[in-house]
C-alpha atoms as a PDB file:
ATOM      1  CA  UNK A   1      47.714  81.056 194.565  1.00  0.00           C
ATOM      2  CA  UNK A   2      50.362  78.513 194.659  1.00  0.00           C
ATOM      3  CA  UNK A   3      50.715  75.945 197.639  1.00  0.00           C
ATOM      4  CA  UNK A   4      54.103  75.783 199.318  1.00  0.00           C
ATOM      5  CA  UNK A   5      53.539  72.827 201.109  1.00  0.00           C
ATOM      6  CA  UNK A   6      51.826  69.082 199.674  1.00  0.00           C
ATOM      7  CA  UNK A   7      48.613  68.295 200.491  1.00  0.00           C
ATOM      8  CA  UNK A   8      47.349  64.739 200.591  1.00  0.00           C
ATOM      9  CA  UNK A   9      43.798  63.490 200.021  1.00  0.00           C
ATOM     10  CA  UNK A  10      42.538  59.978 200.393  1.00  0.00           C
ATOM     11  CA  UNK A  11      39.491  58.662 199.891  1.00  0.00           C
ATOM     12  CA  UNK A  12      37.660  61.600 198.728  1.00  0.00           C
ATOM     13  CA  UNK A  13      34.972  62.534 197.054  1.00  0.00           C
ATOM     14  CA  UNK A  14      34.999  65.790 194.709  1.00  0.00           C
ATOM     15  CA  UNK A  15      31.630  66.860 192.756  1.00  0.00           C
ATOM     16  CA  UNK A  16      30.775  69.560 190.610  1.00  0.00           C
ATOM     17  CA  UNK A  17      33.854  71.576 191.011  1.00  0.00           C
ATOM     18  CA  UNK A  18      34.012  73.671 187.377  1.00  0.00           C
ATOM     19  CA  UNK A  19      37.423  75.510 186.264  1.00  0.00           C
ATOM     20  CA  UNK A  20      35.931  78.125 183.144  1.00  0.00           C
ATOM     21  CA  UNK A  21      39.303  80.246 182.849  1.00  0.00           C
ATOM     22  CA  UNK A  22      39.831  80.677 186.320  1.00  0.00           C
ATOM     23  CA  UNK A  23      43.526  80.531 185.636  1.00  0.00           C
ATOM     24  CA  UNK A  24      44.089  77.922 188.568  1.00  0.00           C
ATOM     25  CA  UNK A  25      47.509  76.783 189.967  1.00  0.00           C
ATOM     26  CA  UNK A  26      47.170  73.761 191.406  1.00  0.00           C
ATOM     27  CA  UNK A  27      50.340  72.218 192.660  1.00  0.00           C
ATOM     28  CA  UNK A  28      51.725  69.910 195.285  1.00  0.00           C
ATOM     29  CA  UNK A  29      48.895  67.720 195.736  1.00  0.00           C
ATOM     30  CA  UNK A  30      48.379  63.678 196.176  1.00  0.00           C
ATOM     31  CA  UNK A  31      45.003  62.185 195.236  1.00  0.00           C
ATOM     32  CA  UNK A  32      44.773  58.338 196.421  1.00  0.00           C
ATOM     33  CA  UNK A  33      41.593  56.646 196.051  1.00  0.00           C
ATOM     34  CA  UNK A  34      39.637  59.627 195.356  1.00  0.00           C
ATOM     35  CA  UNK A  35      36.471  60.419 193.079  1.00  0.00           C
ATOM     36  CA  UNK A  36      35.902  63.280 190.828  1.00  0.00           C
ATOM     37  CA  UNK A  37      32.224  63.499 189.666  1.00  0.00           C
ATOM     38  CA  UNK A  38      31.005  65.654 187.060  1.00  0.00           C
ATOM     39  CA  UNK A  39      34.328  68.037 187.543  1.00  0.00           C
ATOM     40  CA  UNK A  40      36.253  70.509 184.976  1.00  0.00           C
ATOM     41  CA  UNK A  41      39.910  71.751 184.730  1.00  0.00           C
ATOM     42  CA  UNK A  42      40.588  74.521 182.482  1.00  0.00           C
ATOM     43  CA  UNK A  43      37.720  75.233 180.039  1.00  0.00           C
ATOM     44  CA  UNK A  44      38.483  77.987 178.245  1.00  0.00           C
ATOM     45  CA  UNK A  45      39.023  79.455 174.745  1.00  0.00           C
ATOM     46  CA  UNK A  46      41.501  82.001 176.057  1.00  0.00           C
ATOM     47  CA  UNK A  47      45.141  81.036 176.469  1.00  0.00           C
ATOM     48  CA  UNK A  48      45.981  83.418 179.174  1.00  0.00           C
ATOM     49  CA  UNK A  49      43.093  81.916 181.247  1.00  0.00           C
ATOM     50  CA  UNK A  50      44.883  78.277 181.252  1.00  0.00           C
ATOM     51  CA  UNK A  51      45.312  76.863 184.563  1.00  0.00           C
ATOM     52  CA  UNK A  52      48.588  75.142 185.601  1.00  0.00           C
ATOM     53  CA  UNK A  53      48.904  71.766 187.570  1.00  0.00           C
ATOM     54  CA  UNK A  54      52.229  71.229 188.730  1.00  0.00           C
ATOM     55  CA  UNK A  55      53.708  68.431 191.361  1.00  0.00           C
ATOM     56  CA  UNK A  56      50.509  66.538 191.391  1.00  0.00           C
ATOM     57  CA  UNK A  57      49.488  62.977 191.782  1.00  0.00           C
ATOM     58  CA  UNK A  58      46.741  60.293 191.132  1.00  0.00           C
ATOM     59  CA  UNK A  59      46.883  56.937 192.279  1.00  0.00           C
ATOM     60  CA  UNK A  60      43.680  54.544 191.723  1.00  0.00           C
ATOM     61  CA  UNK A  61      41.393  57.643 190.906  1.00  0.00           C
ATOM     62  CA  UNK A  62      38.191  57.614 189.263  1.00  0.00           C
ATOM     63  CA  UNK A  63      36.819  60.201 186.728  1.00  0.00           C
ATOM     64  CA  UNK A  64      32.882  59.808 186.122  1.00  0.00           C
ATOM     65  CA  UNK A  65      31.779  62.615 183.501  1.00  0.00           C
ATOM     66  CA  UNK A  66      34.982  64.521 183.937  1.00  0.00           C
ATOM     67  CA  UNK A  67      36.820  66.608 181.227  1.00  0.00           C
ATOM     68  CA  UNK A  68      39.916  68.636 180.869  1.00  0.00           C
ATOM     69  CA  UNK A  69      40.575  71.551 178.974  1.00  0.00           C
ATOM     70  CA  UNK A  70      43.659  72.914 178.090  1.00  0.00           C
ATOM     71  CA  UNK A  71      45.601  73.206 180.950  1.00  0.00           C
ATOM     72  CA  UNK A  72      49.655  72.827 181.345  1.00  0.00           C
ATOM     73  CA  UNK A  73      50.636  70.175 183.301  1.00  0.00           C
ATOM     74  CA  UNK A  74      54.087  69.382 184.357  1.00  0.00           C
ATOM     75  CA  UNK A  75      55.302  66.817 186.695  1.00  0.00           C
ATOM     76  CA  UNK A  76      52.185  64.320 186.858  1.00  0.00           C
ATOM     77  CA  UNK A  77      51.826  61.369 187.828  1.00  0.00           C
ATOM     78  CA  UNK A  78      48.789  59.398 187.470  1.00  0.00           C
ATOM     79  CA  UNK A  79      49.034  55.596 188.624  1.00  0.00           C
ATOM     80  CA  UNK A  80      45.314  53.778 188.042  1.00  0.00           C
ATOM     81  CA  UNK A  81      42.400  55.463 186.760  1.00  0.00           C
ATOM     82  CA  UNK A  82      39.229  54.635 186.212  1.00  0.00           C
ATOM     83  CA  UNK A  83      36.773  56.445 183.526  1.00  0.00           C
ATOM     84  CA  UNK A  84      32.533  56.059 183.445  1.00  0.00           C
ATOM     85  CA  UNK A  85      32.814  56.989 179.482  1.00  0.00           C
ATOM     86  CA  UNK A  86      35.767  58.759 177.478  1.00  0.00           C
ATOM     87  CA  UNK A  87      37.814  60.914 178.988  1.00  0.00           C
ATOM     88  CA  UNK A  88      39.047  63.796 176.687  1.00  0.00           C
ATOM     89  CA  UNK A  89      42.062  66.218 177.077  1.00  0.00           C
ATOM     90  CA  UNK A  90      41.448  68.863 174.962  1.00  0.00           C
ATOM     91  CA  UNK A  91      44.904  70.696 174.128  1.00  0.00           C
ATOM     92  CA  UNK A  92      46.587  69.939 177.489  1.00  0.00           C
ATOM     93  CA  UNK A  93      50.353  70.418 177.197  1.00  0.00           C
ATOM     94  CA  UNK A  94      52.345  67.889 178.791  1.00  0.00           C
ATOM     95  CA  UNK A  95      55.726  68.188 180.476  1.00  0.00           C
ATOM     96  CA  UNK A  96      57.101  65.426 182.310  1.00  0.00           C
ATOM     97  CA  UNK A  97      53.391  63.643 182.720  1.00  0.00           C
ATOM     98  CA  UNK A  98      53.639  59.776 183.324  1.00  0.00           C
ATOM     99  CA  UNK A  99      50.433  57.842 182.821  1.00  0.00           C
ATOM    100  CA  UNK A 100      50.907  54.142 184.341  1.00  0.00           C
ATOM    101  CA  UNK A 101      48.470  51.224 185.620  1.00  0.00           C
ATOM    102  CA  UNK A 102      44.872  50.724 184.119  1.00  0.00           C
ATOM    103  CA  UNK A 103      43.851  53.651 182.916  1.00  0.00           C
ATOM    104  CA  UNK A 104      40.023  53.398 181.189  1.00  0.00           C
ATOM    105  CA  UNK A 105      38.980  55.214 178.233  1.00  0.00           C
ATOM    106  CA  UNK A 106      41.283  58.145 177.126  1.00  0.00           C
ATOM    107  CA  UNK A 107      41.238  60.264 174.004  1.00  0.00           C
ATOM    108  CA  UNK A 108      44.207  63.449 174.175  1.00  0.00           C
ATOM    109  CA  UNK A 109      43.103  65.856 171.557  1.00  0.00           C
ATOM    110  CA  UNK A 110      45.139  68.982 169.610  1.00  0.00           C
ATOM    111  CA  UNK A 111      42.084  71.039 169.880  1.00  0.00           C
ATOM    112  CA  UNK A 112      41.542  73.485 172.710  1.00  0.00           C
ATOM    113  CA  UNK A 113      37.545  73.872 171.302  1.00  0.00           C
ATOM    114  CA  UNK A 114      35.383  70.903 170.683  1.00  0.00           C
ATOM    115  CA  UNK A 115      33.426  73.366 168.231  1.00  0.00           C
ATOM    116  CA  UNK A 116      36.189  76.316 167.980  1.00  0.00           C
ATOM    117  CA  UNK A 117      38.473  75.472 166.018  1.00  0.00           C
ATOM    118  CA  UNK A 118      39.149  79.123 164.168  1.00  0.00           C
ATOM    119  CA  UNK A 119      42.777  80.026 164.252  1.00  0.00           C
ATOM    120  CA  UNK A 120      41.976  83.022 166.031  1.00  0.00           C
ATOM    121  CA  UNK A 121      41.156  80.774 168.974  1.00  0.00           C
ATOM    122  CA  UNK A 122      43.436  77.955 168.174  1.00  0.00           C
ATOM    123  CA  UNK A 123      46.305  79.684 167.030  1.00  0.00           C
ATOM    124  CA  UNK A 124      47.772  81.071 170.738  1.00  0.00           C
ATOM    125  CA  UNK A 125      47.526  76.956 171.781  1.00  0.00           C
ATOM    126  CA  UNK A 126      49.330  75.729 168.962  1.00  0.00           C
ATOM    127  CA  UNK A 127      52.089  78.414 169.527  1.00  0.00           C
ATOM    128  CA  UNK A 128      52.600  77.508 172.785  1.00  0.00           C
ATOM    129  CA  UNK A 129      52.385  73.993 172.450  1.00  0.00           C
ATOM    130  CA  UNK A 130      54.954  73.858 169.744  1.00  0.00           C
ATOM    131  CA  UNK A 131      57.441  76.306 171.260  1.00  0.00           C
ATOM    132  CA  UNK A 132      57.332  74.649 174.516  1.00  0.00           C
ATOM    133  CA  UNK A 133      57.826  70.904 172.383  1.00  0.00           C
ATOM    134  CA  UNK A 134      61.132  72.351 170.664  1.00  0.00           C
ATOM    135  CA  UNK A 135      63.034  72.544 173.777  1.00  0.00           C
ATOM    136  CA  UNK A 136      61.560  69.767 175.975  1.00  0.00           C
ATOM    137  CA  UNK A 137      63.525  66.248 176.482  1.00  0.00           C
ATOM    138  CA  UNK A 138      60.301  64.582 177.130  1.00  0.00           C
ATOM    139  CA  UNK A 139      56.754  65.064 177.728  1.00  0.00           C
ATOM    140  CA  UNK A 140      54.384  62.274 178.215  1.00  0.00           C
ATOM    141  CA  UNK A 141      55.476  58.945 179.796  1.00  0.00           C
ATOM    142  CA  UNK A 142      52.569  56.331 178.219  1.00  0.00           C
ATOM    143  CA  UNK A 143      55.183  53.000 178.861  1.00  0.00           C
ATOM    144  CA  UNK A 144      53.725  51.126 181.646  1.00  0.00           C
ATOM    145  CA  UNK A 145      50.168  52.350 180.843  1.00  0.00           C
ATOM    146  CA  UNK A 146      47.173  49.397 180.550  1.00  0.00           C
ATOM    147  CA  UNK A 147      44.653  51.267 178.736  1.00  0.00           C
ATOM    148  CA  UNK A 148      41.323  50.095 178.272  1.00  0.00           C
ATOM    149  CA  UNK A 149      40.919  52.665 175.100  1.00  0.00           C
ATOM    150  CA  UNK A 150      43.748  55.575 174.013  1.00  0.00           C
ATOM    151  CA  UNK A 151      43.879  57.712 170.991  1.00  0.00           C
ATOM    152  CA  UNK A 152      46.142  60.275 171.682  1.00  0.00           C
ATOM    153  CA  UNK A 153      47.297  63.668 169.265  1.00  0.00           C
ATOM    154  CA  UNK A 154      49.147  66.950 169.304  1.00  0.00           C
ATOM    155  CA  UNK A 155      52.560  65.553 171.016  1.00  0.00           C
ATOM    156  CA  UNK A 156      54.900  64.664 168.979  1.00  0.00           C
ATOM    157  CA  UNK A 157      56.258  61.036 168.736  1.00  0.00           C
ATOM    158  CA  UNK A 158      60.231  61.632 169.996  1.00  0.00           C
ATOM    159  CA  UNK A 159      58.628  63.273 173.384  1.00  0.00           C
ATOM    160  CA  UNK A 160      56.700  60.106 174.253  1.00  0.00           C
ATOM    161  CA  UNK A 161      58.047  57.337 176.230  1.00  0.00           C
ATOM    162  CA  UNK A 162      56.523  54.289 175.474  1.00  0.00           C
ATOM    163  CA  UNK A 163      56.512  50.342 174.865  1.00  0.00           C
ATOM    164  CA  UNK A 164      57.858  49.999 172.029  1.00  0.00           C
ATOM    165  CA  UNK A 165      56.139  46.547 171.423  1.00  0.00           C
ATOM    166  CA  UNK A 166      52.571  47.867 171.943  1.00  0.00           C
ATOM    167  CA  UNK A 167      52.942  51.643 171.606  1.00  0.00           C
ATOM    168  CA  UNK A 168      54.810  52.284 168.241  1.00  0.00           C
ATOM    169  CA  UNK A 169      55.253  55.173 165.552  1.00  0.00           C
ATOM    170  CA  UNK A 170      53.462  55.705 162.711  1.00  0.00           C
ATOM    171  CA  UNK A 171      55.036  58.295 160.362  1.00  0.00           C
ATOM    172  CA  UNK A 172      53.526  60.119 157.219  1.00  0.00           C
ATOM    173  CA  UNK A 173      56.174  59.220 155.149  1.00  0.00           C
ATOM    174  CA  UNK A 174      55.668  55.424 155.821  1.00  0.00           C
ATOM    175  CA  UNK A 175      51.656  55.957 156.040  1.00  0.00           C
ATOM    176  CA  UNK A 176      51.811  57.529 152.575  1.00  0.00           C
ATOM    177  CA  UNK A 177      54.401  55.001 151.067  1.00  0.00           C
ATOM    178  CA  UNK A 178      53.415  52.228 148.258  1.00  0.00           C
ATOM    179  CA  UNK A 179      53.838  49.041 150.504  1.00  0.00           C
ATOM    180  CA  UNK A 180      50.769  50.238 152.437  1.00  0.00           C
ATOM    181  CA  UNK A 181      48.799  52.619 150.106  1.00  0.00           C
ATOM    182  CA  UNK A 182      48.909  49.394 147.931  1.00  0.00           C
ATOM    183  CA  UNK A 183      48.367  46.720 150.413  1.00  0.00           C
ATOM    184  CA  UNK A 184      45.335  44.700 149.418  1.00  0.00           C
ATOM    185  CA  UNK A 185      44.414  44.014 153.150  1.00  0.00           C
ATOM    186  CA  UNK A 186      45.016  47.816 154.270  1.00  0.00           C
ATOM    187  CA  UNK A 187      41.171  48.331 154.967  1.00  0.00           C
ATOM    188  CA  UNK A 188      41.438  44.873 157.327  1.00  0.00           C
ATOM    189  CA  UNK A 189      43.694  46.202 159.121  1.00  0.00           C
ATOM    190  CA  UNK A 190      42.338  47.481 162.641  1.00  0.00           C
ATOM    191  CA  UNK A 191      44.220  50.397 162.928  1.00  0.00           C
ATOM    192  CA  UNK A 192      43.394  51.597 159.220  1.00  0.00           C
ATOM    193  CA  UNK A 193      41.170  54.141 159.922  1.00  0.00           C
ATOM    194  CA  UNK A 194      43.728  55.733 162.764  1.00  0.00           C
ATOM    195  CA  UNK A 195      45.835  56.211 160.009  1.00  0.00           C
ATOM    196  CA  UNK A 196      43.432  57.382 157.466  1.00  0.00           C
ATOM    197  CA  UNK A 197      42.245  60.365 160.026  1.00  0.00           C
ATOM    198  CA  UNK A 198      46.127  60.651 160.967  1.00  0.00           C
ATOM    199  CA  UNK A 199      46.709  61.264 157.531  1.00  0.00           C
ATOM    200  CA  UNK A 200      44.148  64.671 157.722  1.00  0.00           C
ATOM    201  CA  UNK A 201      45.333  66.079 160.364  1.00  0.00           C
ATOM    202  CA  UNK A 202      49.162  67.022 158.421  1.00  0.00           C
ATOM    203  CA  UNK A 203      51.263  66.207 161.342  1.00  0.00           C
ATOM    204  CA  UNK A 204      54.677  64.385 161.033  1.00  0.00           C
ATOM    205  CA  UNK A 205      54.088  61.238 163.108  1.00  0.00           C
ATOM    206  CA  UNK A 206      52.028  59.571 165.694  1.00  0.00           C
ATOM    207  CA  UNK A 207      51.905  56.766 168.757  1.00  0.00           C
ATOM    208  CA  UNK A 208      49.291  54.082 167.814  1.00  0.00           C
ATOM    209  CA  UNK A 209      49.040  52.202 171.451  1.00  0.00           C
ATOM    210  CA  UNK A 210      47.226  48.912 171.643  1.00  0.00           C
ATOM    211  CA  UNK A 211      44.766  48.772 174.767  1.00  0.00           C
ATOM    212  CA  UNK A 212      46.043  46.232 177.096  1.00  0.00           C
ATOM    213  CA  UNK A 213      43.341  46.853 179.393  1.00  0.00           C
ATOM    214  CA  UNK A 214      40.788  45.527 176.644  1.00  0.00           C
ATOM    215  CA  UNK A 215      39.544  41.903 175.867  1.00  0.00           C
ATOM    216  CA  UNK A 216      41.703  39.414 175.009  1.00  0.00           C
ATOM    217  CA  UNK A 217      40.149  39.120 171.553  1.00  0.00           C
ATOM    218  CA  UNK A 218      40.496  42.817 170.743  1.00  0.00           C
ATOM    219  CA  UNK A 219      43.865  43.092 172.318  1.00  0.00           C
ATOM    220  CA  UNK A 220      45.547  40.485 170.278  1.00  0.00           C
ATOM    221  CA  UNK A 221      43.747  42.062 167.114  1.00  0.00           C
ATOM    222  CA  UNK A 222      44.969  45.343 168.099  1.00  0.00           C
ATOM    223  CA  UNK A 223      49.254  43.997 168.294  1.00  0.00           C
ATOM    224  CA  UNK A 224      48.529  41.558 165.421  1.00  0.00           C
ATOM    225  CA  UNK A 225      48.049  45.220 163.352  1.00  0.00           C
ATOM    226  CA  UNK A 226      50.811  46.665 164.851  1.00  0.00           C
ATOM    227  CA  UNK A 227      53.079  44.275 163.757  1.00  0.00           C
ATOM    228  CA  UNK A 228      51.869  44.278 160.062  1.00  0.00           C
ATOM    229  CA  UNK A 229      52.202  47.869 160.193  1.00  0.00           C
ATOM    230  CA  UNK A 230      56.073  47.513 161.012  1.00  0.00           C
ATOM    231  CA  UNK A 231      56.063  44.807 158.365  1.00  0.00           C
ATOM    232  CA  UNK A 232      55.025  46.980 155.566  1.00  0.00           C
ATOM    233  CA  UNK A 233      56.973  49.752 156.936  1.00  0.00           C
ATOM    234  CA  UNK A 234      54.413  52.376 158.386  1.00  0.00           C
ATOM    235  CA  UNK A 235      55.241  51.732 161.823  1.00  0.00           C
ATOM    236  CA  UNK A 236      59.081  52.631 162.639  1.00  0.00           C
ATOM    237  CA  UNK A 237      60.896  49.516 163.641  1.00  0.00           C
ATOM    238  CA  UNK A 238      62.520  51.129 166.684  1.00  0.00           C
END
């Protein structure tokens, strides 16, 4: 049942709590300082059974051995997160969702099923997904994030808000074009194999964000790529 009035929680901790298709609404909260230990949102295989988080916030939380299925969230804000080991989103859908501050290790698949991935079971995400994308003005706020590792699919590129010097777009019509299928150094490159997996998954574009969070070495590494990628015209100039 919905909350009608916010509910604040501060230096909590929250263990073992497990969401399998309970169909949750969970809105109207603030998490400050909390931790979430071995915890699940929305695992299920059944589209009806997603739970909805709406009106919620994070600030300086801490996931260890946390996962999210595919829930729909809308009006999130998570400021500062910490992560033990990758994070994955499987087949969220995002709608007004701002991720800002260091966030750790963060991967936002398409896939509601890490083994699933019939279109039986699939199919009713995907649907939903894109019908709710083809109206939306933006979903997923990514601009003032610091993250310490982000690979992020399933949303597509003109819903994102980003930095466009360290977050940029990759499109297939630039990924498949002769400056860069020809580019002697294309395999150097440290975004190359993003691409190559971008490539067969069929979707239109992507956001390639370089982790600011990350050592210097492999930070700099990370926006040297970026910029050849504008250079040979895979990455849109913005």
């Amino acid at each position: 049942m919905a909350l009608s009035t916010t509910m604040d929680y501060k230096d909590r901790t929250f263990r073992s709590l497990f969401d399998r298709g309970d169909a949750l609404r969970l809105e109207n909260k603030h998490f400050e300082n909390c931790m979430f230990e071995n915890c699940a949102l929305s695992l299920t295989k059944d589209a009806s059974r997603r739970s909805v988080v709406k009106n919620v916030s994070l600030k300086n939380c801490a996931f260890n051995g946390c996962g999210l299925g595919p829930a729909i969230l809308e009006d999130v804000d998570v400021n500062g997160l910490s992560t033990n080991d990758l994070f994955i989103v499987w087949a969220a859908t995002f709608q007004h969702v701002k991720l800002s501050g260091y966030v750790g290790k963060m991967k936002i698949n398409q896939w509601a099923h890490f083994v699933d991935r019939t279109s039986a079971t699939q199919g009713p995400f995907t649907a939903h997904r894109e019908e709710l994308y083809s109206s939306l003005d933006w979903a997923l706020d990514i601009s003032g994030a610091l993250f310490l590792e982000f690979e992020l699919e399933g949303v597509p590129a003109r819903l994102i808000r980003r930095d466009p010097e360290t977050q940029v777009v990759v499109t297939r019509a630039g990924a498949l074009g002769e400056a860069w299928q020809n580019h002697a150094n294309a395999r150097n490159n440290p975004w190359s194999f993003s691409i190559q997996l971008f490539l067969s998954d069929g979707v239109e574009d992507m956001v390639l964000a370089a982790p600011l969070a990350a050592s210097k070495k492999k930070r700099d590494d990370l926006i040297k790529g970026l910029k050849e990628l504008r250079d040979l015209g895979v990455a849109e100039p913005d």
